[in-house]
Protein backbone atom coordinates (compact mmCIF):
# COMPACT_ATOMS: atom_id res chain seq x y z
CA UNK A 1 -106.54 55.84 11.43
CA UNK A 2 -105.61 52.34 10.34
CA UNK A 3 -107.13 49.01 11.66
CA UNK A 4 -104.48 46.80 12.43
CA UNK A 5 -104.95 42.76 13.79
CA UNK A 6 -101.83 41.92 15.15
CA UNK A 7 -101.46 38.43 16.30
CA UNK A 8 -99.56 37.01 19.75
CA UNK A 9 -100.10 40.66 20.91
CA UNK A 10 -100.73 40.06 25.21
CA UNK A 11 -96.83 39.62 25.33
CA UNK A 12 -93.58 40.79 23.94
CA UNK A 13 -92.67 42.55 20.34
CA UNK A 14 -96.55 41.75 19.79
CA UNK A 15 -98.09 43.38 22.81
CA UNK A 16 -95.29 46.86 22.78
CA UNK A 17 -96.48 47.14 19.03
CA UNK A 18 -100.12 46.94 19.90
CA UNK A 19 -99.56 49.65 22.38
CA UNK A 20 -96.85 52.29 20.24
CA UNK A 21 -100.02 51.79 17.40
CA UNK A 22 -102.65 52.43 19.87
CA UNK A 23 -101.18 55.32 21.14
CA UNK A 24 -101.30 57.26 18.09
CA UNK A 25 -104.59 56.36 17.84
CA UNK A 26 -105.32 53.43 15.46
CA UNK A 27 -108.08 51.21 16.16
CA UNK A 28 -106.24 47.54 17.42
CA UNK A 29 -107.24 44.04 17.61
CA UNK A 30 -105.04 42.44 19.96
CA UNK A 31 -105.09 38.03 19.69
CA UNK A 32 -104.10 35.96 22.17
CA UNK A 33 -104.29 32.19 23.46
CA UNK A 34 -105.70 33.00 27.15
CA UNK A 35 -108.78 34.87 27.62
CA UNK A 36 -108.11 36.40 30.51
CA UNK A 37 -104.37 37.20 29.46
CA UNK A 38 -106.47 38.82 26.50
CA UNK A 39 -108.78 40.48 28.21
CA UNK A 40 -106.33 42.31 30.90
CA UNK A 41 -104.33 43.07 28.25
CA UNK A 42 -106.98 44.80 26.42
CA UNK A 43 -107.71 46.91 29.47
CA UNK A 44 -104.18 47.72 30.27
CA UNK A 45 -103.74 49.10 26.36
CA UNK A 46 -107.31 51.12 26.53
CA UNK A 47 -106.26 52.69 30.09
CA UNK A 48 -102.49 53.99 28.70
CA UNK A 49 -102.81 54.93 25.14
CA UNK A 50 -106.63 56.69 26.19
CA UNK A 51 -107.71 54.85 23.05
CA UNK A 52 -111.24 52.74 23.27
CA UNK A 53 -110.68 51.02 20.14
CA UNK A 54 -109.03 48.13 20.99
CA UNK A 55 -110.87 44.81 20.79
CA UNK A 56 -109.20 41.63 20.78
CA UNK A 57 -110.11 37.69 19.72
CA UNK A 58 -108.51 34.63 21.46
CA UNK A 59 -107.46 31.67 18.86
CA UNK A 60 -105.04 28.61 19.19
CA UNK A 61 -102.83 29.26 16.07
CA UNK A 62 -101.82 25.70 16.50
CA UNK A 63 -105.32 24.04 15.88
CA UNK A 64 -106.04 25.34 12.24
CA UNK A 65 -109.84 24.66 13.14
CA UNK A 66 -109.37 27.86 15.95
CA UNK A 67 -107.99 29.53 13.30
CA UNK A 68 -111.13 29.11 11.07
CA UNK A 69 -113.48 30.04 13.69
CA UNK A 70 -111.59 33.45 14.28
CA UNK A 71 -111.26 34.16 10.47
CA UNK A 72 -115.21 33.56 10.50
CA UNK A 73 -115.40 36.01 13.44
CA UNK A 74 -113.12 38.61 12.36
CA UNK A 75 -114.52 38.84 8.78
CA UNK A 76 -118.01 39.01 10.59
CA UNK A 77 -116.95 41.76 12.93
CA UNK A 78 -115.18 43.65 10.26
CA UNK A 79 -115.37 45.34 7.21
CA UNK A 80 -111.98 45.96 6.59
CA UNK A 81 -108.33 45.15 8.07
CA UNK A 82 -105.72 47.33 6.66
CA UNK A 83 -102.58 45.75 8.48
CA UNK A 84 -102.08 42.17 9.45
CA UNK A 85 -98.71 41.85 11.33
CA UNK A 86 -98.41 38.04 11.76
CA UNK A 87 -96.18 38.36 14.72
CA UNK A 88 -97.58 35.03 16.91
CA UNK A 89 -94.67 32.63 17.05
CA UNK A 90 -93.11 29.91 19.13
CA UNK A 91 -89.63 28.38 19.27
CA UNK A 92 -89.61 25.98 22.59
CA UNK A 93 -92.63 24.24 23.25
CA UNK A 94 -93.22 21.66 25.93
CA UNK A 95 -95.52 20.21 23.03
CA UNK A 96 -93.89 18.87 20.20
CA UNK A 97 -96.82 18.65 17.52
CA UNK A 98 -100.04 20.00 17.23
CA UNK A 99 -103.74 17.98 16.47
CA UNK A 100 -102.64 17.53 12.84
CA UNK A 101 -98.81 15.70 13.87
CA UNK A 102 -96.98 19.21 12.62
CA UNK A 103 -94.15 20.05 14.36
CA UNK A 104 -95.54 23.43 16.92
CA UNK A 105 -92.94 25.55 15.28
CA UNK A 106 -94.32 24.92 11.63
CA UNK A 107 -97.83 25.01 12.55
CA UNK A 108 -97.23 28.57 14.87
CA UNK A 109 -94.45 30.54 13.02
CA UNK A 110 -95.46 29.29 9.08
CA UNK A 111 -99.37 27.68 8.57
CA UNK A 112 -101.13 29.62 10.85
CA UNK A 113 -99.96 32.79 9.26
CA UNK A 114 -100.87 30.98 6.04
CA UNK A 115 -104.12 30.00 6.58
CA UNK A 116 -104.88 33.27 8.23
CA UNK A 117 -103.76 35.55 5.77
CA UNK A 118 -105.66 33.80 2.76
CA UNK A 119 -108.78 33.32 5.32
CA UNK A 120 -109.00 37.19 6.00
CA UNK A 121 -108.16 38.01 2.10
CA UNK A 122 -111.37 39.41 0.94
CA UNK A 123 -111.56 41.44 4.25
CA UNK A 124 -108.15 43.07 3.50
CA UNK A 125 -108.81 43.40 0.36
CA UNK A 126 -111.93 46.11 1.37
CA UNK A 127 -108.63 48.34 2.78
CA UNK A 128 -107.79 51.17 0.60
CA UNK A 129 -103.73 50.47 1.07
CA UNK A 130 -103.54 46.72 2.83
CA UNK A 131 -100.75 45.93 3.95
CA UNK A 132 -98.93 42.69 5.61
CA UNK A 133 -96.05 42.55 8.14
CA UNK A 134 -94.52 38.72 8.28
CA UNK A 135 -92.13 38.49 11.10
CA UNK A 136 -89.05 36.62 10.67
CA UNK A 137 -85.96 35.84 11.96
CA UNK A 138 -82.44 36.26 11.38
CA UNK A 139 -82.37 32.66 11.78
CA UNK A 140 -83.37 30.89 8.68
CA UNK A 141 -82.76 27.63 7.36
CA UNK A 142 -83.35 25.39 4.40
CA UNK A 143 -86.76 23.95 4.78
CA UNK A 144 -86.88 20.10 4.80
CA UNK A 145 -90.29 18.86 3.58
CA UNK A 146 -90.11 15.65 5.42
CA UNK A 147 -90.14 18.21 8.47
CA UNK A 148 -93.13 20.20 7.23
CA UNK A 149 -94.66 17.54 6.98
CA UNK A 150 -94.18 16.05 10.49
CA UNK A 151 -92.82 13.04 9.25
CA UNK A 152 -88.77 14.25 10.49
CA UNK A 153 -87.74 14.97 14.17
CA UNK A 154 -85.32 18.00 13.96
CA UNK A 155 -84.24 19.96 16.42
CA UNK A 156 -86.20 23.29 17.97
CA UNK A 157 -83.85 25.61 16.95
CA UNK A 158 -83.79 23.77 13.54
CA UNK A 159 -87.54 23.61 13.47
CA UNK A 160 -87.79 27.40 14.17
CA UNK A 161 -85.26 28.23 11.54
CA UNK A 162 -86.92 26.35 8.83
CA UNK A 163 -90.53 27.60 9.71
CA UNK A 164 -89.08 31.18 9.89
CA UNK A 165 -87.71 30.92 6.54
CA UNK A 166 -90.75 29.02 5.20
CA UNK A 167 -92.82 32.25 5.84
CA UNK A 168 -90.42 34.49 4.08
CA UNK A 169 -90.51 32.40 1.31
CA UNK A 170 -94.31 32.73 1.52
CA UNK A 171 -94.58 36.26 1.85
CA UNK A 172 -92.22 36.90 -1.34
CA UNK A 173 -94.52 34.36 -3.55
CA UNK A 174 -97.46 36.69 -1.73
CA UNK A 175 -96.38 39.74 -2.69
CA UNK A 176 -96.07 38.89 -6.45
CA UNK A 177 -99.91 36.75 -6.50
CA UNK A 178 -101.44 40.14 -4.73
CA UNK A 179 -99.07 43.29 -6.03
CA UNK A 180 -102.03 45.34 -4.30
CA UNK A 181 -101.51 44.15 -1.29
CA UNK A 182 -97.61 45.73 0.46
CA UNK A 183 -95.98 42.53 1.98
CA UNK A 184 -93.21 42.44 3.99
CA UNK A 185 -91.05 39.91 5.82
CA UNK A 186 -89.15 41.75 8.69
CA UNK A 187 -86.28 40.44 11.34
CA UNK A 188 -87.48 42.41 13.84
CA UNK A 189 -83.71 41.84 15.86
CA UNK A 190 -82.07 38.86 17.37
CA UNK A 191 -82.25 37.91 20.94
CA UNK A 192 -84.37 40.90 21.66
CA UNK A 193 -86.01 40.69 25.50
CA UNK A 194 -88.95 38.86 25.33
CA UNK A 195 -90.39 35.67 27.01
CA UNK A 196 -89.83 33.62 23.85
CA UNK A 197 -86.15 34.38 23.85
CA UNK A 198 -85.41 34.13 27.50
CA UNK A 199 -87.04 30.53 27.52
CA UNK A 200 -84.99 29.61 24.33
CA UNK A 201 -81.84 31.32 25.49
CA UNK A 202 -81.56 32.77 28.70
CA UNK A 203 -79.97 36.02 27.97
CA UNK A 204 -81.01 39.03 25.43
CA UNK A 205 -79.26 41.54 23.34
CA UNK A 206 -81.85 44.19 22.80
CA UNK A 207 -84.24 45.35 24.60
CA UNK A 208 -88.20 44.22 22.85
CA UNK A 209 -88.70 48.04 21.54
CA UNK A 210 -86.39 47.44 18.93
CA UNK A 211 -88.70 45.00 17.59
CA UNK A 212 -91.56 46.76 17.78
CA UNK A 213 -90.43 50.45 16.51
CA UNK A 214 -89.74 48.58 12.87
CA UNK A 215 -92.58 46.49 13.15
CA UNK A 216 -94.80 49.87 13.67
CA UNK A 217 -92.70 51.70 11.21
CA UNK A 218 -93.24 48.96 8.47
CA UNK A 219 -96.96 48.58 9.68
CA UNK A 220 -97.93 52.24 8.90
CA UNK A 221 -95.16 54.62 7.17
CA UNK A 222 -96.02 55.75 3.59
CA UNK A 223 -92.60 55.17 2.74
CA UNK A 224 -92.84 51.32 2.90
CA UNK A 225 -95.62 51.25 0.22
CA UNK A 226 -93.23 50.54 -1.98
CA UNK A 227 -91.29 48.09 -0.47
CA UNK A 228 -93.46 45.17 -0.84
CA UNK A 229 -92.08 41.70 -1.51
CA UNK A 230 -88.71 42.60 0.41
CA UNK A 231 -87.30 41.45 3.65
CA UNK A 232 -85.88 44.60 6.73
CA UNK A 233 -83.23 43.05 8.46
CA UNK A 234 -83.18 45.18 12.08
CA UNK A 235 -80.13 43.57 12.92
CA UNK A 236 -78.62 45.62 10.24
CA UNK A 237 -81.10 48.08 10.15
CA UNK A 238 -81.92 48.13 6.37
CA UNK A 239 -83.86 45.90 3.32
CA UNK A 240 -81.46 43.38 2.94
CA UNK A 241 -81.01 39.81 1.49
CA UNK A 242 -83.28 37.09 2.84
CA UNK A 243 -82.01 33.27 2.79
CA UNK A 244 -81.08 32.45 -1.05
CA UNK A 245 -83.95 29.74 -0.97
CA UNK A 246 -86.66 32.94 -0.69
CA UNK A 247 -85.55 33.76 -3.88
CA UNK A 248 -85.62 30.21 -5.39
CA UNK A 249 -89.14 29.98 -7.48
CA UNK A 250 -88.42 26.22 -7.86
CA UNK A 251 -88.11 25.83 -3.71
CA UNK A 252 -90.93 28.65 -3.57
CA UNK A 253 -93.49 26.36 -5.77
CA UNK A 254 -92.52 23.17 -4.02
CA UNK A 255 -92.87 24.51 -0.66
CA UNK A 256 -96.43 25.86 -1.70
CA UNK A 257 -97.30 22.70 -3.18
CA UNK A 258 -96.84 20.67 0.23
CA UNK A 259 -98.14 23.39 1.95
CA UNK A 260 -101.17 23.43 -0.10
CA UNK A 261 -101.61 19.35 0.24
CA UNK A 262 -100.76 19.73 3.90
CA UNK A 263 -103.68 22.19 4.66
CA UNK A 264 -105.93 20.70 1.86
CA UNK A 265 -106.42 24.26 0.06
């Protein structure tokens, strides 16, 4: 039994993964933005998978100080977080930056997994085999550090694209500075059926349980262990090549140095 915090979880890819993990009996921490979303979806995952241990914490992954007060409660409530599947992300938002003038899309899909991940370190760290599931996206897209920085308007699908391959970058640089720790950046499938892609696009091309059965696979199987520092494309269904800028240490160290300024580590 594995303890897994798995972020945006009272909707889509996040929630059916909380759920397919629950059910075979891992204890779940389920994060949301609305309390009572949170709560109801707590309930609803306790009453089907017949599984008590599932807790959750609510947290605006757009205000970085939200993010420090959950990291604070989680490493108080814990002792030890084995997976961390940074699934939370956003692509249209009605707002266009958060409290700190970053674009949503950075802040949601590339800092707040960031800040989170080193925040929790030492409590992941306790697990005997921690591991870290980054989701990403097929779409990917050189990342423009004027636009990190909230200083260029680009467009949302732009914005997404960049911030998606932003935290693959991340999570290869990651995997190197903690080789005890298995990280892994994962398309979990394009246009699969969830509320993030019908607001974006209107249609889907795979149903959300696509997503989530290699998102639960790379969470848990023994077989990924050694597959750290590698990106699973599901649209192809195997570890494949990420954007050529995730393998660019030059890109990789300037994008960590902004980053770094940006959230004054």
């Amino acid at each position: 039994m594995k303890t897994i915090l798995i972020t945006g979880s009272t909707d889509g890819v996040g929630k059916l993964s909380a759920l397919k993990l629950a059910n075979d009996g891992h204890q779940i921490i389920v994060h949301g933005r609305n309390s009572e979303k949170l709560e109801n979806t707590i309930s609803e995952i306790k009453a089907q998978a017949s599984n008590d241990k599932v807790s959750g914490f609510v947290s605006d992954l757009s205000d970085f100080d939200s993010i420090k007060k959950m990291i604070a409660e989680l490493s108080n409530e814990l002792a030890s977080i084995d997976v961390l599947i940074n699934n939370a992300g956003v692509f249209k938002s009605s707002i266009k930056q958060n409290q700190d003038t970053l674009d949503m899309r950075f802040a949601v899909n590339y800092f707040a997994p960031y800040l989170l991940t080193n925040g929790l370190l030492s409590v992941l760290k306790n697990s005997a085999s921690p591991r870290i599931i980054n989701l990403s996206s097929a779409a990917q897209s050189s990342v423009s550090m004027e636009a990190l920085r909230g200083n260029e308007t680009i467009s949302s699908q732009e914005a997404y694209a960049q911030s998606k391959l932003a935290l693959t970058m991340w999570s290869f640089y990651f995997a190197k500075a903690f080789p005890e720790i298995t990280t892994i950046a994962v398309n979990p499938g394009s246009l699969l059926n969830t509320k993030m892609v019908q607001e974006a696009y209107g249609k889907f091309w795979s149903s959300a349980d696509k997503g989530a059965d290699i998102v639960c696979e790379l969470a848990v199987s023994e077989k990924h262990i050694e597959n750290s520092g590698k990106y699973f494309d599901n649209d192809k269904g195997i570890f494949s090549n990420a954007h050529n800028d995730a393998y660019n240490q030059e890109k990789i160290n300037q994008l960590l140095l902004e980053t770094n300024k940006i959230l004054n580590f």
